[in-house]
C-alpha atoms as a PDB file:
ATOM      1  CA  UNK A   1     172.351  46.093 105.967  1.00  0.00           C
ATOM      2  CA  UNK A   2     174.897  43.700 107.805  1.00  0.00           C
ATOM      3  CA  UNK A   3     177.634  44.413 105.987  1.00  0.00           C
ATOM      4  CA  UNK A   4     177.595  48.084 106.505  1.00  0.00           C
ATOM      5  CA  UNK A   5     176.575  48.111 110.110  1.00  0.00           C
ATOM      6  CA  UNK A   6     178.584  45.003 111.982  1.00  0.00           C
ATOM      7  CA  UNK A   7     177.837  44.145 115.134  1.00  0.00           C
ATOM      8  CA  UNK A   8     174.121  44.587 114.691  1.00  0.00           C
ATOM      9  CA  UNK A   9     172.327  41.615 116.829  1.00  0.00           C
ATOM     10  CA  UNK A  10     169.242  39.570 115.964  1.00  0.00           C
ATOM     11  CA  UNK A  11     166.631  38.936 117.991  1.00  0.00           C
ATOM     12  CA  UNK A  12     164.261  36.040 116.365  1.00  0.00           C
ATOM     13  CA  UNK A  13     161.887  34.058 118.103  1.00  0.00           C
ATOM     14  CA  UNK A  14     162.301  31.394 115.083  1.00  0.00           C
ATOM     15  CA  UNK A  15     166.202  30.755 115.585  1.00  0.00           C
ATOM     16  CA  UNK A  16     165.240  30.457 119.697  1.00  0.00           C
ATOM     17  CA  UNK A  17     162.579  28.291 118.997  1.00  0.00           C
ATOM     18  CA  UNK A  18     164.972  26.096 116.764  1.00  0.00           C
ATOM     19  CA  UNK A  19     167.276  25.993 119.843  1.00  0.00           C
ATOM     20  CA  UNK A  20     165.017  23.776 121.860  1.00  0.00           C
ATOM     21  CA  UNK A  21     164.695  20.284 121.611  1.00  0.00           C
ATOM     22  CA  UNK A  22     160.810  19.119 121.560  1.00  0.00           C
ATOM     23  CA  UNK A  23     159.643  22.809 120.920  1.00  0.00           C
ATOM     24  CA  UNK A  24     155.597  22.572 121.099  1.00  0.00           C
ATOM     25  CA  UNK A  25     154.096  26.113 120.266  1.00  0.00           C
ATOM     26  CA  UNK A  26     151.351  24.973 123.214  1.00  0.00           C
ATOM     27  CA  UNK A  27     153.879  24.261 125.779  1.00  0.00           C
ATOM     28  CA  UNK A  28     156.673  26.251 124.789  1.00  0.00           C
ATOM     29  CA  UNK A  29     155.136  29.844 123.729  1.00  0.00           C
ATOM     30  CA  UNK A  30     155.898  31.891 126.978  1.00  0.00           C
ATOM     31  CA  UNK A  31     159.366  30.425 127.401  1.00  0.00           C
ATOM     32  CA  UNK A  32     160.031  31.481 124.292  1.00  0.00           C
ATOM     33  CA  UNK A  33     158.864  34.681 124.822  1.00  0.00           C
ATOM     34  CA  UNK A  34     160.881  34.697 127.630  1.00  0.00           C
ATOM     35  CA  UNK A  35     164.119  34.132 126.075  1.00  0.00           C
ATOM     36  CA  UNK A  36     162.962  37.264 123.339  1.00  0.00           C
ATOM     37  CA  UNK A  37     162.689  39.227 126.226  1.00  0.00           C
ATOM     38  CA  UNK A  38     166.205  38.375 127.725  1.00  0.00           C
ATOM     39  CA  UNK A  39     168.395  38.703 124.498  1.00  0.00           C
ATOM     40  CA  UNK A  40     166.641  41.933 123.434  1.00  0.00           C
ATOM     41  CA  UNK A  41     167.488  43.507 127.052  1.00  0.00           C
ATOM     42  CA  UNK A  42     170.751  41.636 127.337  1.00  0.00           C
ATOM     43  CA  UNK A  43     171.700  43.328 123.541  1.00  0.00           C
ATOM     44  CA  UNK A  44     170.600  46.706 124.431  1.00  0.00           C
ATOM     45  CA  UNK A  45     172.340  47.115 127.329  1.00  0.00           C
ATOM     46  CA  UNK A  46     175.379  46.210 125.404  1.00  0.00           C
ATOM     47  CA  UNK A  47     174.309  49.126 123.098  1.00  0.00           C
ATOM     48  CA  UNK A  48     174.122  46.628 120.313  1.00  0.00           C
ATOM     49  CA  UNK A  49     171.860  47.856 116.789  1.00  0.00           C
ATOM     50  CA  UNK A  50     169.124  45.039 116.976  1.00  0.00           C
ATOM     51  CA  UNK A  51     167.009  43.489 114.003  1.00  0.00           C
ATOM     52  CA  UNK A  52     163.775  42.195 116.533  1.00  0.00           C
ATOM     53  CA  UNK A  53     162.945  39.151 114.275  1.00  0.00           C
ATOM     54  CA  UNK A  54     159.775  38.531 116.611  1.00  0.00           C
ATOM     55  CA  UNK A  55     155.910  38.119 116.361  1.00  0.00           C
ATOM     56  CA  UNK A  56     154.252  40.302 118.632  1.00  0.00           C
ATOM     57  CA  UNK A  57     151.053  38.264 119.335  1.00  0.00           C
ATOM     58  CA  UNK A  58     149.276  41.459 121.706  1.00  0.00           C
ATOM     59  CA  UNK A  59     149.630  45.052 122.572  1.00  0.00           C
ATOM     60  CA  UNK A  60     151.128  43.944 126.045  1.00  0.00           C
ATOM     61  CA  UNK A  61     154.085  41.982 124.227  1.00  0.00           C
ATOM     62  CA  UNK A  62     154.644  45.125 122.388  1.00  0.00           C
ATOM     63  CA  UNK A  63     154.339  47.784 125.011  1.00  0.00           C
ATOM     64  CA  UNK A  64     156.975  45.360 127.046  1.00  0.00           C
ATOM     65  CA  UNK A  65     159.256  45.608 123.571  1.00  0.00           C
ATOM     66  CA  UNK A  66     158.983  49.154 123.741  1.00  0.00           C
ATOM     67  CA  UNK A  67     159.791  49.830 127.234  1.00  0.00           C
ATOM     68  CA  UNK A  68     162.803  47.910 126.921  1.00  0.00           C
ATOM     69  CA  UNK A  69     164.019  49.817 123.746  1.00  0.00           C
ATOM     70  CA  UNK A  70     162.974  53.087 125.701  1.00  0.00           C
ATOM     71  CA  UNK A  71     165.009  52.367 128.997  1.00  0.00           C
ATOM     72  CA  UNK A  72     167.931  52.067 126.331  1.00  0.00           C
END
């Protein structure tokens, strides 16, 4: 799929997790979620395709995802 659609931007909770130091799932869940949050908004509002790499633990975390694809 990359190669015939470049540009397209992944959003994965894995890679951001791997980005901080000390990551503890206990301490570190919302921040992550967080940072999710940010890059997906940040990417559509760059009207970048996005792959959402991201677990989406309760309705509310996926009502949130949708409004922010919907606003875009």
């Amino acid at each position: 799929m990359r190669k015939n659609n470049p540009g397209i931007f992944t959003v994965s909770s894995d890679y951001l997790k791997w980005q901080l130091d000390g990551y503890n799932s206990a301490a570190h869940k919302d921040l992550i979620e967080e940072f999710v949050f940010s890059a997906l908004e940040t990417a559509c509002k760059n009207g970048l395709m996005i792959i959402l790499d991201s677990y989406m633990r309760t309705g509310e975390i996926y009502e949130r995802f949708m409004d922010i694809s919907n606003r875009y």
